[in-house]
N, C-alpha and C. Protein backbone atom coordinates (compact mmCIF):
# COMPACT_ATOMS: atom_id res chain seq x y z
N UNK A 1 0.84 -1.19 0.00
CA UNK A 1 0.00 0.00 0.00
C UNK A 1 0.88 1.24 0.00
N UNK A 2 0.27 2.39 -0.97
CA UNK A 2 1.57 3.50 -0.84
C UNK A 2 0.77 4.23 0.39
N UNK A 3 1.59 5.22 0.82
CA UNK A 3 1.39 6.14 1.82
C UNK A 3 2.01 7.47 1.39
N UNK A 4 1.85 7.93 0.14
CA UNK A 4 2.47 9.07 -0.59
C UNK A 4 2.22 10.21 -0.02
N UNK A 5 2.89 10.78 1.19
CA UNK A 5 2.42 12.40 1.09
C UNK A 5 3.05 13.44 0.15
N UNK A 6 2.16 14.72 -0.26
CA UNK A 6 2.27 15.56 -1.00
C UNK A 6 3.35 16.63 -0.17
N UNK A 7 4.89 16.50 -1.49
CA UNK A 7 5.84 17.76 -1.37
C UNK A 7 5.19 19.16 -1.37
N UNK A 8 5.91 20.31 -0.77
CA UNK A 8 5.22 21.42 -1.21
C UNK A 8 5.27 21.86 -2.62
N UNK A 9 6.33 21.27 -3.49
CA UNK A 9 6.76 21.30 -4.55
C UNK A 9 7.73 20.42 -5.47
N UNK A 10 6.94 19.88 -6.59
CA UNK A 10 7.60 19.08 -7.12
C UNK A 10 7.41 18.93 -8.57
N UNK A 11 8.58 18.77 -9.08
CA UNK A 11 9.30 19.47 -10.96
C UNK A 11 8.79 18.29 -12.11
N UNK A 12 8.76 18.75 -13.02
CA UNK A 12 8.65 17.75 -14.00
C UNK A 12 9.32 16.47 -13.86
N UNK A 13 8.94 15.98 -14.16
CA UNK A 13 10.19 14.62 -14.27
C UNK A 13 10.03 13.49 -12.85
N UNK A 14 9.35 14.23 -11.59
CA UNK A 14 9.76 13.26 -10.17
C UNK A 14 9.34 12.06 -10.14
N UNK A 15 9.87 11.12 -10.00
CA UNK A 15 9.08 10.04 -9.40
C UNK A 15 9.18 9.46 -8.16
N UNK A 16 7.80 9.30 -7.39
CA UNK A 16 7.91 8.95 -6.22
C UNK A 16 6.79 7.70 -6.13
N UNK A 17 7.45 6.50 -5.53
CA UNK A 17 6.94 5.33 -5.00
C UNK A 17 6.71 4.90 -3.88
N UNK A 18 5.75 3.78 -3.49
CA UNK A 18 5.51 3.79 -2.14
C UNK A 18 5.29 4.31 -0.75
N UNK A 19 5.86 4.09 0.19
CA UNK A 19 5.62 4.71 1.87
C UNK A 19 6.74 5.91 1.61
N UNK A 20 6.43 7.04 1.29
CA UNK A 20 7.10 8.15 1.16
C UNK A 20 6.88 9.29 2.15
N UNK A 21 7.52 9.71 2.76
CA UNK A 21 7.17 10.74 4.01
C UNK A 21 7.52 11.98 3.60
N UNK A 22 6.85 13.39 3.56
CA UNK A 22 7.15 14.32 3.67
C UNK A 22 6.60 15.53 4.54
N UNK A 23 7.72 16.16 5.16
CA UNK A 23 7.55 17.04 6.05
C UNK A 23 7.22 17.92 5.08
N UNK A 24 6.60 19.57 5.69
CA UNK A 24 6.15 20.92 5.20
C UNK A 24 7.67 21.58 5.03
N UNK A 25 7.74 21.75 3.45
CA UNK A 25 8.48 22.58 2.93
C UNK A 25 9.32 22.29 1.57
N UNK A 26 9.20 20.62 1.89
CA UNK A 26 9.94 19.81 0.81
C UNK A 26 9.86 20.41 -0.76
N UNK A 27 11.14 20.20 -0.99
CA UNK A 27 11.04 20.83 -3.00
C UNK A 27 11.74 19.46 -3.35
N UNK A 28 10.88 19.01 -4.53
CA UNK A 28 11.79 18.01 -5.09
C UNK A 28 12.19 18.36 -6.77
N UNK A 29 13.17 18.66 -6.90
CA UNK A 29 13.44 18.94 -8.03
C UNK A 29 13.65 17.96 -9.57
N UNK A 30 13.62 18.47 -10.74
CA UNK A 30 13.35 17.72 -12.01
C UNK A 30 14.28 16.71 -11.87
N UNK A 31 13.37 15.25 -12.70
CA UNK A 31 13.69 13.82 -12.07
C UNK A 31 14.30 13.27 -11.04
N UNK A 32 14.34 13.24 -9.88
CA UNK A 32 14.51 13.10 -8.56
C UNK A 32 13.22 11.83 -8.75
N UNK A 33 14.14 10.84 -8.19
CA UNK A 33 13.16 9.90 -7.91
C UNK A 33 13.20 9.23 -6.24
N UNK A 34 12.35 8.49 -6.27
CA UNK A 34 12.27 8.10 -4.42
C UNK A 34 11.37 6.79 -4.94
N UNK A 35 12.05 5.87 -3.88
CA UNK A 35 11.31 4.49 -4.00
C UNK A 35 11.33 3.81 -2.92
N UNK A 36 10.26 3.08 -1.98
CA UNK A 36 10.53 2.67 -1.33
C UNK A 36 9.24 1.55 -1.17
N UNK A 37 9.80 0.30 -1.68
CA UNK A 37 8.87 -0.41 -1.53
C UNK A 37 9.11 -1.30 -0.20
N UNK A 38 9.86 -1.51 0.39
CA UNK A 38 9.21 -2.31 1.60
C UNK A 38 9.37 -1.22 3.36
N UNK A 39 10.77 -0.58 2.77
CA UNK A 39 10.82 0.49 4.19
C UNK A 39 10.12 1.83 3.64
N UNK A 40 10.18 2.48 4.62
CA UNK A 40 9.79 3.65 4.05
C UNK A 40 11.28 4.85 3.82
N UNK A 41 10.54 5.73 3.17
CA UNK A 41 11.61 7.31 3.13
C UNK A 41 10.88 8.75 3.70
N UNK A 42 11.53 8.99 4.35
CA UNK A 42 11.10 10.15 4.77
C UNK A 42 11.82 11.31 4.52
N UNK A 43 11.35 12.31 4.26
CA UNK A 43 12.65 14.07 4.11
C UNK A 43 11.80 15.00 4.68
N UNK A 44 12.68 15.57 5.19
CA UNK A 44 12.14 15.89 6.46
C UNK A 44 12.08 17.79 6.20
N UNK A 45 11.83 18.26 7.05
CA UNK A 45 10.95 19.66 7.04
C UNK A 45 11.83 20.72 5.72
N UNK A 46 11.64 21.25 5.00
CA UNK A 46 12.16 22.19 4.54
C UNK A 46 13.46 21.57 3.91
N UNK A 47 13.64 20.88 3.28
CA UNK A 47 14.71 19.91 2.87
C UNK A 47 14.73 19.51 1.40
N UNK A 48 15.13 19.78 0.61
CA UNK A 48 15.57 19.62 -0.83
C UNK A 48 16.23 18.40 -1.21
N UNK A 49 15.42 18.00 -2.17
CA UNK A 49 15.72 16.43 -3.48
C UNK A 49 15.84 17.26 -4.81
N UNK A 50 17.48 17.10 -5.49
CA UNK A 50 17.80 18.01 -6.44
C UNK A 50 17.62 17.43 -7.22
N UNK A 51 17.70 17.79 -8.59
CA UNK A 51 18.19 17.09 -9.88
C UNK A 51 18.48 15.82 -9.63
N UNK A 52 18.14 14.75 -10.43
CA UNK A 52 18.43 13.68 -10.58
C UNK A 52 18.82 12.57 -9.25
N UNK A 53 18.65 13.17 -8.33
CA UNK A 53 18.97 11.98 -6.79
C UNK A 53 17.89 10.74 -7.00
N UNK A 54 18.79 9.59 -6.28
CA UNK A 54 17.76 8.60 -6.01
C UNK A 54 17.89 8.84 -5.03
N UNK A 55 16.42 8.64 -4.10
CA UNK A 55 16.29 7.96 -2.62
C UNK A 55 15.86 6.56 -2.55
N UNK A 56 16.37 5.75 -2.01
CA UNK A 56 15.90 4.07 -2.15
C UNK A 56 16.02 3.30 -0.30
N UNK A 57 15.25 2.69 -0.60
CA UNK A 57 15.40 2.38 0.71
C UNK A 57 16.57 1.05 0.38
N UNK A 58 17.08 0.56 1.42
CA UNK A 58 17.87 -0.89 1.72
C UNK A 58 17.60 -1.47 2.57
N UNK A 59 18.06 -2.15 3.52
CA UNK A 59 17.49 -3.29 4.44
C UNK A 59 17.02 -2.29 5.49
N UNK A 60 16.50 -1.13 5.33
CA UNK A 60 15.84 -0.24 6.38
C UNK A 60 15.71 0.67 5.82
N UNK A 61 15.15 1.82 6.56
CA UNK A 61 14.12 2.88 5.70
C UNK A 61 15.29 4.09 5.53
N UNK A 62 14.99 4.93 4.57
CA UNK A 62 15.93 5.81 4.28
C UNK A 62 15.51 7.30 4.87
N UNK A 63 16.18 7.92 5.58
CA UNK A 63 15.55 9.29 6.55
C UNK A 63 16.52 10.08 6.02
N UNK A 64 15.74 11.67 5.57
CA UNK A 64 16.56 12.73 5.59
C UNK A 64 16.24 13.42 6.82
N UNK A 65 16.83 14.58 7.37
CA UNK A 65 16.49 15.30 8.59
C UNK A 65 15.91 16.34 7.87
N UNK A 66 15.63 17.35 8.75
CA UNK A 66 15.03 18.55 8.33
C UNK A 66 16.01 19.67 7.82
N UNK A 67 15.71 20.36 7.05
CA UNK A 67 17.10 21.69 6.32
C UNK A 67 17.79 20.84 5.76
N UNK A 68 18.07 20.16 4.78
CA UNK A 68 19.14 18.90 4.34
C UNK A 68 18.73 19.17 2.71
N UNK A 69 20.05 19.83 2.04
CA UNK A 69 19.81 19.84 0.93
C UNK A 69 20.81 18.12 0.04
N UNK A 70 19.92 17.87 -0.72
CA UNK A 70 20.84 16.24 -1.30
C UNK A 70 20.79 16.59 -2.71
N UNK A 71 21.97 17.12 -3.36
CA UNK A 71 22.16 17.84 -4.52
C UNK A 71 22.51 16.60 -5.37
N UNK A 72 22.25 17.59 -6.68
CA UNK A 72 22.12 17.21 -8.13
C UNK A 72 23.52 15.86 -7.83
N UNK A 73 22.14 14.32 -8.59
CA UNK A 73 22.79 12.97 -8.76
C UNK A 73 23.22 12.33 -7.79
N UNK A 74 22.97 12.64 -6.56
CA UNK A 74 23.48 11.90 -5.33
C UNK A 74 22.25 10.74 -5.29
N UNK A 75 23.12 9.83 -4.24
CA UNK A 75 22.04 8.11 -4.75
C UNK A 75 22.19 8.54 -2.78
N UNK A 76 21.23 8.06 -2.25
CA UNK A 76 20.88 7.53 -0.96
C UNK A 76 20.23 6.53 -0.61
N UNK A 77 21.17 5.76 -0.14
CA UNK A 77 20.24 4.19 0.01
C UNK A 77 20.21 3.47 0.89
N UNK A 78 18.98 3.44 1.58
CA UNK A 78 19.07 2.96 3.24
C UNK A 78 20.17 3.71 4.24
N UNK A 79 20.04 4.84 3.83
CA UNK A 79 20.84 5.29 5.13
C UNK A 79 19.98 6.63 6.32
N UNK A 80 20.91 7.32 6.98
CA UNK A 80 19.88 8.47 7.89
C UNK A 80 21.10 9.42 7.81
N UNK A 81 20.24 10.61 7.27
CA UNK A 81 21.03 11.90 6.93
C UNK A 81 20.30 13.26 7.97
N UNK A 82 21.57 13.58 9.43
CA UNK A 82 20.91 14.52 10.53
C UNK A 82 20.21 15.58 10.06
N UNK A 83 19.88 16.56 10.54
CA UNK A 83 19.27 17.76 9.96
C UNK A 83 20.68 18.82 9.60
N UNK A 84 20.08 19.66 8.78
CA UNK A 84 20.75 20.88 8.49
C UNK A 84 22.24 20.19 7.73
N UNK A 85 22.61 19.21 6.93
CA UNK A 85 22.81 18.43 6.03
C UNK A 85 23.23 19.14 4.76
N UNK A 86 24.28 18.53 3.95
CA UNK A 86 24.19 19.13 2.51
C UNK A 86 25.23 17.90 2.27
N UNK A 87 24.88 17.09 1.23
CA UNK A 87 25.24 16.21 0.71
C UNK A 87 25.62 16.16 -1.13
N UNK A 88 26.75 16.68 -0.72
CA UNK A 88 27.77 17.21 -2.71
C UNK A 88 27.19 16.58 -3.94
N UNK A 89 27.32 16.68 -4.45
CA UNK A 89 26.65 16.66 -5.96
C UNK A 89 27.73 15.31 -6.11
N UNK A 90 26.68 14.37 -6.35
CA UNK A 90 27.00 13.25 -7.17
C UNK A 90 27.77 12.11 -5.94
N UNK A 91 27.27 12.45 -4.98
CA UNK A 91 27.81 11.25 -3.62
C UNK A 91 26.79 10.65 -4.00
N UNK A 92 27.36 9.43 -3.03
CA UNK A 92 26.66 8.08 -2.64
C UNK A 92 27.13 8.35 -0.78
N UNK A 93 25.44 7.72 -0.34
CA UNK A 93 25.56 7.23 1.10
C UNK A 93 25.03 5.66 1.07
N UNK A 94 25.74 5.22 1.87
CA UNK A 94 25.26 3.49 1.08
C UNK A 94 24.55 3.10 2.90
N UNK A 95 23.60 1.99 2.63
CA UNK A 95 23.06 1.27 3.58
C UNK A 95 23.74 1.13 5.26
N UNK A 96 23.24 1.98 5.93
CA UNK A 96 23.33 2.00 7.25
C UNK A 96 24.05 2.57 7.65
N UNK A 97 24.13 3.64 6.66
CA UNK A 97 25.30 4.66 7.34
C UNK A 97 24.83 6.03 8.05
N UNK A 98 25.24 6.64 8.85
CA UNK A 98 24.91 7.49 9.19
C UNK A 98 25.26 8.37 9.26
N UNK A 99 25.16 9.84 8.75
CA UNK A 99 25.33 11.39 8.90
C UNK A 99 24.79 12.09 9.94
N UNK A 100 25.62 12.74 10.58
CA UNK A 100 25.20 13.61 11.91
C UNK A 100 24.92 15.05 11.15
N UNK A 101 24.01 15.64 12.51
CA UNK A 101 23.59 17.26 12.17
C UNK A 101 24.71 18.04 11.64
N UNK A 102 24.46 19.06 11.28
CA UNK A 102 25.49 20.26 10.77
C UNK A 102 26.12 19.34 9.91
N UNK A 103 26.47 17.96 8.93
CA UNK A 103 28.06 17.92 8.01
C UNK A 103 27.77 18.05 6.38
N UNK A 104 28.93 18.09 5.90
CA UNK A 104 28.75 18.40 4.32
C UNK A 104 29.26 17.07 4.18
N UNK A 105 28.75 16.38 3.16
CA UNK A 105 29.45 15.28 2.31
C UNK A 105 29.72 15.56 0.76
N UNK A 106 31.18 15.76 0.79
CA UNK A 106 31.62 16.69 -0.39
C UNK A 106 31.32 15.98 -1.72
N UNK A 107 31.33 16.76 -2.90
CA UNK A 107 30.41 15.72 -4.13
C UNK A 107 31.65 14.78 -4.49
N UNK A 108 31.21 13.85 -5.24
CA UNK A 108 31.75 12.64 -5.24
C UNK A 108 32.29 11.62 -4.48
N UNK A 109 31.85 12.03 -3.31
CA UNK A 109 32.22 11.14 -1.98
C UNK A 109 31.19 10.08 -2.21
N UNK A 110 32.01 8.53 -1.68
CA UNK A 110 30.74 7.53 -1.59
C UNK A 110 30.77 7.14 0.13
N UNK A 111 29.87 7.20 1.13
CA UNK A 111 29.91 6.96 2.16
C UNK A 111 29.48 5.39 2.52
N UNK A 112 30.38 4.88 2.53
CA UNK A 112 30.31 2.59 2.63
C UNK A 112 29.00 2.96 3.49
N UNK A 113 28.75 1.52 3.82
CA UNK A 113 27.74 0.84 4.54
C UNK A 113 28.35 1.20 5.87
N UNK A 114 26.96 1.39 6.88
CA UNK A 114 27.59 1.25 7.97
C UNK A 114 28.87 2.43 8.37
N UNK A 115 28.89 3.05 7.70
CA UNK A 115 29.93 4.49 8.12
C UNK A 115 29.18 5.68 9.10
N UNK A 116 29.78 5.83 10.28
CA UNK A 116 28.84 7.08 10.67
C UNK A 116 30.14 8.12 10.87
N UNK A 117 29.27 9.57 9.89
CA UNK A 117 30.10 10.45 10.27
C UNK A 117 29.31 11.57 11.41
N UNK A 118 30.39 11.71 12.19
CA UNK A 118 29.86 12.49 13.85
C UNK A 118 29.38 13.53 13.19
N UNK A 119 28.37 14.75 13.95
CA UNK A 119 28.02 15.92 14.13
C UNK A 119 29.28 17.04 13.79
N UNK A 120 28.77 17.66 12.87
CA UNK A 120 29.81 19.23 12.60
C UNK A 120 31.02 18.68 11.79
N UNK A 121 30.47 17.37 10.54
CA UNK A 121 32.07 17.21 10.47
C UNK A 121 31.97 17.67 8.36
N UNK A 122 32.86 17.81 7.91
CA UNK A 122 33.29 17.37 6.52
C UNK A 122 33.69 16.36 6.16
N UNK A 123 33.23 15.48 5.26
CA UNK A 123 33.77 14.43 5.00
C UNK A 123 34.12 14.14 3.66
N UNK A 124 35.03 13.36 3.06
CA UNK A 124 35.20 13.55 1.69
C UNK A 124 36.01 12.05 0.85
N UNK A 125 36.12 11.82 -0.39
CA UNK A 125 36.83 10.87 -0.77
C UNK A 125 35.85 9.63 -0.23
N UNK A 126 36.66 8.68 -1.25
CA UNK A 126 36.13 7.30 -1.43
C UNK A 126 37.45 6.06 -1.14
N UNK A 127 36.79 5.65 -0.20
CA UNK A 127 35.37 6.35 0.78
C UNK A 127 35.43 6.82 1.59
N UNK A 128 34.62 7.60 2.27
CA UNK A 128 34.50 9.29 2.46
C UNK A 128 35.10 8.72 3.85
N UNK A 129 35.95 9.93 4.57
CA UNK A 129 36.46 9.95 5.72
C UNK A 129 36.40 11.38 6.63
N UNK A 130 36.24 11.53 7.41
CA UNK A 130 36.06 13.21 8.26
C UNK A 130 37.64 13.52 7.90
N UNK A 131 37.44 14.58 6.98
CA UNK A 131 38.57 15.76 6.40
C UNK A 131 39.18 16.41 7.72
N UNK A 132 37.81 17.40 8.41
CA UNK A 132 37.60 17.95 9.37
C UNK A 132 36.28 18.31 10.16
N UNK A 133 36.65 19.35 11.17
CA UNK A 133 35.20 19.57 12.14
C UNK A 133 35.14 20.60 12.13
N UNK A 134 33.84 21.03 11.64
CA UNK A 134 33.50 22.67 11.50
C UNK A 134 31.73 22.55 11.68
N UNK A 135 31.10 23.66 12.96
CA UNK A 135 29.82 23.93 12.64
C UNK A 135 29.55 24.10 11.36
N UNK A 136 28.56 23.13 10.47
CA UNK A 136 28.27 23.74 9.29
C UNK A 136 26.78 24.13 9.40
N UNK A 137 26.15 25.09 10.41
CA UNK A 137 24.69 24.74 10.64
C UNK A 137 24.48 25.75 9.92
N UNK A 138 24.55 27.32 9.80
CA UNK A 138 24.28 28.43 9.33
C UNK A 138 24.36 27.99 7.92
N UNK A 139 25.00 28.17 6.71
CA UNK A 139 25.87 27.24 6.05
C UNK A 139 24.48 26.52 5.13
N UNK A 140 24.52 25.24 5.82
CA UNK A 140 23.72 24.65 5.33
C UNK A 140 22.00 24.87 5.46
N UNK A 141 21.91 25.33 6.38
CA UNK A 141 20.36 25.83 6.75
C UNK A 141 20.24 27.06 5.48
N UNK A 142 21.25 27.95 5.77
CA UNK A 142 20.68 28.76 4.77
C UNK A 142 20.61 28.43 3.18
N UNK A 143 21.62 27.14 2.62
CA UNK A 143 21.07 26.36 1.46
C UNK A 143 20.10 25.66 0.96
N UNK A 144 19.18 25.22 2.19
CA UNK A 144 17.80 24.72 2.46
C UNK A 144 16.79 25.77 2.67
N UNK A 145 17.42 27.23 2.90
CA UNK A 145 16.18 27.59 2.51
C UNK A 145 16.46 28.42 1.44
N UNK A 146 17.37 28.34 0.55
CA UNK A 146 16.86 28.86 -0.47
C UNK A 146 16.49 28.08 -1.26
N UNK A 147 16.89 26.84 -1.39
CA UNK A 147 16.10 25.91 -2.37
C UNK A 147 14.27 26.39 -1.65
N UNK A 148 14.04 26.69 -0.43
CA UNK A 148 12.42 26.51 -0.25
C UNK A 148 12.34 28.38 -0.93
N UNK A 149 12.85 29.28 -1.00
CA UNK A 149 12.32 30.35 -1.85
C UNK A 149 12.55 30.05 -3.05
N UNK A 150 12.88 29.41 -3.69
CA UNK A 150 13.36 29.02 -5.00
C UNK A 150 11.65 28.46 -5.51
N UNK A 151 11.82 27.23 -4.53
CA UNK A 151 10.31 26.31 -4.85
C UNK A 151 8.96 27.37 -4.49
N UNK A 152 9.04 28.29 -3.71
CA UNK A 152 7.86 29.53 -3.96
C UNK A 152 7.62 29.83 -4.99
N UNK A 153 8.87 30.30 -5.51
CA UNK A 153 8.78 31.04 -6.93
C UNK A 153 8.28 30.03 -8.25
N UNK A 154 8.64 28.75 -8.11
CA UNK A 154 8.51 28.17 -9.13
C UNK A 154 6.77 27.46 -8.77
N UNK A 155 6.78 27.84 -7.94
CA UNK A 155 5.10 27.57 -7.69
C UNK A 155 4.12 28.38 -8.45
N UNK A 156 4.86 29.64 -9.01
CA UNK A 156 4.22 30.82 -9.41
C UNK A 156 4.65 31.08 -10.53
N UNK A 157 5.28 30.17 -11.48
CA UNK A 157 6.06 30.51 -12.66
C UNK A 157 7.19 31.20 -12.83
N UNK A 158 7.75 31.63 -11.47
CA UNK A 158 8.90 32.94 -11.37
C UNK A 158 10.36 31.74 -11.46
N UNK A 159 10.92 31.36 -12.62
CA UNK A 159 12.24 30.73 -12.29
C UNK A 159 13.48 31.49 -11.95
N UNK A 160 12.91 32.66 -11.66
CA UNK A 160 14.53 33.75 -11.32
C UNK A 160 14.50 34.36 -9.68
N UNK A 161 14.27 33.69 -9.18
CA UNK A 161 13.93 34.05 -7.47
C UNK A 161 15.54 34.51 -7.48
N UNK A 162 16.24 34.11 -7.62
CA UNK A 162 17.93 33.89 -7.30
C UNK A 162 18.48 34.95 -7.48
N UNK A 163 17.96 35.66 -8.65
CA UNK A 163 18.49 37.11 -9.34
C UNK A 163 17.54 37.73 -8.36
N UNK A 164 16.83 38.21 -7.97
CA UNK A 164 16.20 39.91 -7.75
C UNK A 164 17.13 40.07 -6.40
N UNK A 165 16.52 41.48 -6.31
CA UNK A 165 17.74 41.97 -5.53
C UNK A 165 17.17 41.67 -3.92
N UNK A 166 15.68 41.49 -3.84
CA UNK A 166 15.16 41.19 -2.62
C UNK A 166 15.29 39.92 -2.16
N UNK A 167 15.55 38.88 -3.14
CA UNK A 167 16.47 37.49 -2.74
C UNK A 167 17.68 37.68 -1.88
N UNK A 168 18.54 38.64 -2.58
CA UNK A 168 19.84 38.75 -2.34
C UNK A 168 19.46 39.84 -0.47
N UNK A 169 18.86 40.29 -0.54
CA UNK A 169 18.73 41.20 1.12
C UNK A 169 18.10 40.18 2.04
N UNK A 170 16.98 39.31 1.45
CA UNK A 170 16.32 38.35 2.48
C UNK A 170 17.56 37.43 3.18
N UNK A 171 18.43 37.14 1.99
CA UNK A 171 19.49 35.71 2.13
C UNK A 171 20.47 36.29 3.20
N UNK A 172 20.78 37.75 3.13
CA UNK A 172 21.97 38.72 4.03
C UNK A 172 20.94 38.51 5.33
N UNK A 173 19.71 38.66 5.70
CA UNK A 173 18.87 38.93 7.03
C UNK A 173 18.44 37.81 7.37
N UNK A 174 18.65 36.57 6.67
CA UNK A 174 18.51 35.17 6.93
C UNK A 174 19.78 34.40 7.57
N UNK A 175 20.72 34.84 6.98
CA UNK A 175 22.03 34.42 7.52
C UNK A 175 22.10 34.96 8.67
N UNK A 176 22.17 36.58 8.95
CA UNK A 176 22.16 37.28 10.35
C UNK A 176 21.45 36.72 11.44
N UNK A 177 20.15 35.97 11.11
CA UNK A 177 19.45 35.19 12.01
C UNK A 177 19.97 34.41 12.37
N UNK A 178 20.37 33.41 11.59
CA UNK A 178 20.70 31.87 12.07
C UNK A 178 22.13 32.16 12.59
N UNK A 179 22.69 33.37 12.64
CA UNK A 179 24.06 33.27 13.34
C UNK A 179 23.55 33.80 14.51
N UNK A 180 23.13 34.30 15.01
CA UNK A 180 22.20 34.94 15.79
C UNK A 180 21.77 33.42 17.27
N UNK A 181 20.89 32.72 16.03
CA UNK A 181 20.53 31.23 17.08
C UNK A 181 21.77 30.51 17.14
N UNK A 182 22.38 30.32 15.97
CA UNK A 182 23.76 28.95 16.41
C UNK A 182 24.57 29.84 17.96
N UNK A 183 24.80 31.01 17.76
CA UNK A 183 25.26 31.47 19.16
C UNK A 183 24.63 31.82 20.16
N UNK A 184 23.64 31.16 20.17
CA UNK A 184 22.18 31.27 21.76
C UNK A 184 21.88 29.78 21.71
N UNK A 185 22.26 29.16 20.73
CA UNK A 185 22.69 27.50 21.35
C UNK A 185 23.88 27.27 21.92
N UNK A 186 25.10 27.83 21.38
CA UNK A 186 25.87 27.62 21.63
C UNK A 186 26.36 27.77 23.32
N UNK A 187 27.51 26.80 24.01
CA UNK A 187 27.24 26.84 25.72
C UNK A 187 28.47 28.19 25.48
N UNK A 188 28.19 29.15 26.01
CA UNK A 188 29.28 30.40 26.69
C UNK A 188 30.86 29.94 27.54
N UNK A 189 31.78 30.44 27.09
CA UNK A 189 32.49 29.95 28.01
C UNK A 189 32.76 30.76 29.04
């Protein structure tokens, strides 16, 4: 039985199968496909499926977190990707691996089975190993939401959200925010 919920936005080309989960905000972009016939997939709040990604499940269900952009041709398969996420153009995360909050997985990285990379890290190469450790929360949150002003605009026929100049002031007062919270999470020393 599918359990398909509706993206806020989604491009020519998508295909989506089975127990598919989506949180409020999701953009899935042209041919992006998702399949999950026996586990489910979920992507989670405000979180971007680019160009051409598979999501597939493997011997367990495949989870994105919330703010997690998974750029153009990346394959995800059976694995769990933390929130606030950005996963390089043209990686692989393979079955049971796991990504912590805040990391980048640089493009062409393949992340084995069973690999977990910690919270705040970079990881890179095949197969992928922590480069280094850097908060990437600001960073990546603010790449997740511009893919979600992007998917506004294309809700409305506007494919140039990127160019006007009120993109470019929202993105400067969007960043100021989230630096704003990462240092009112952050513990004081």
């Amino acid at each position: 039985m599918s359990k398909t919920t509706a993206a806020l936005f989604s491009a020519p080309g998508v295909q989506v199968y089975g127990d598919v989960r989506f949180k409020e905000g999701v953009s899935l972009w042209p041919n992006a496909t998702i399949r999950a016939e026996s586990h489910y997939v979920a992507v989670g709040a405000y979180s971007n499926v680019q160009d051409f990604v598979m999501l597939h499940i493997g011997g367990q269900a495949t989870i994105i977190g919330d703010y997690c952009s998974i750029t153009h041709h990346c394959t995800i398969h059976g694995a769990t990707i933390g929130n606030n996420c950005l996963i390089g153009i043209n990686a692989t995360v393979m079955d049971g691996a796991v990504i912590g909050d805040n990391c980048i997985v640089a493009g062409n990285s393949i992340v084995t089975e069973g690999t977990v990379i910690p919270p705040n890290s970079i990881a890179a190469g095949v197969p992928a190993k922590v480069r280094t450790t850097r908060n990437n929360y600001v960073d990546n949150k603010l790449n997740a939401i511009s893919y979600y002003e992007n998917a506004l605009g294309y809700l409305v026929g506007n494919h140039r959200v990127w160019a006007t100049d009120e993109y470019a002031s929202n993105m400067v007062a969007r960043r100021l925010e989230l630096e704003a919270e990462l240092s009112n999470k952050m513990p004081s020393s």
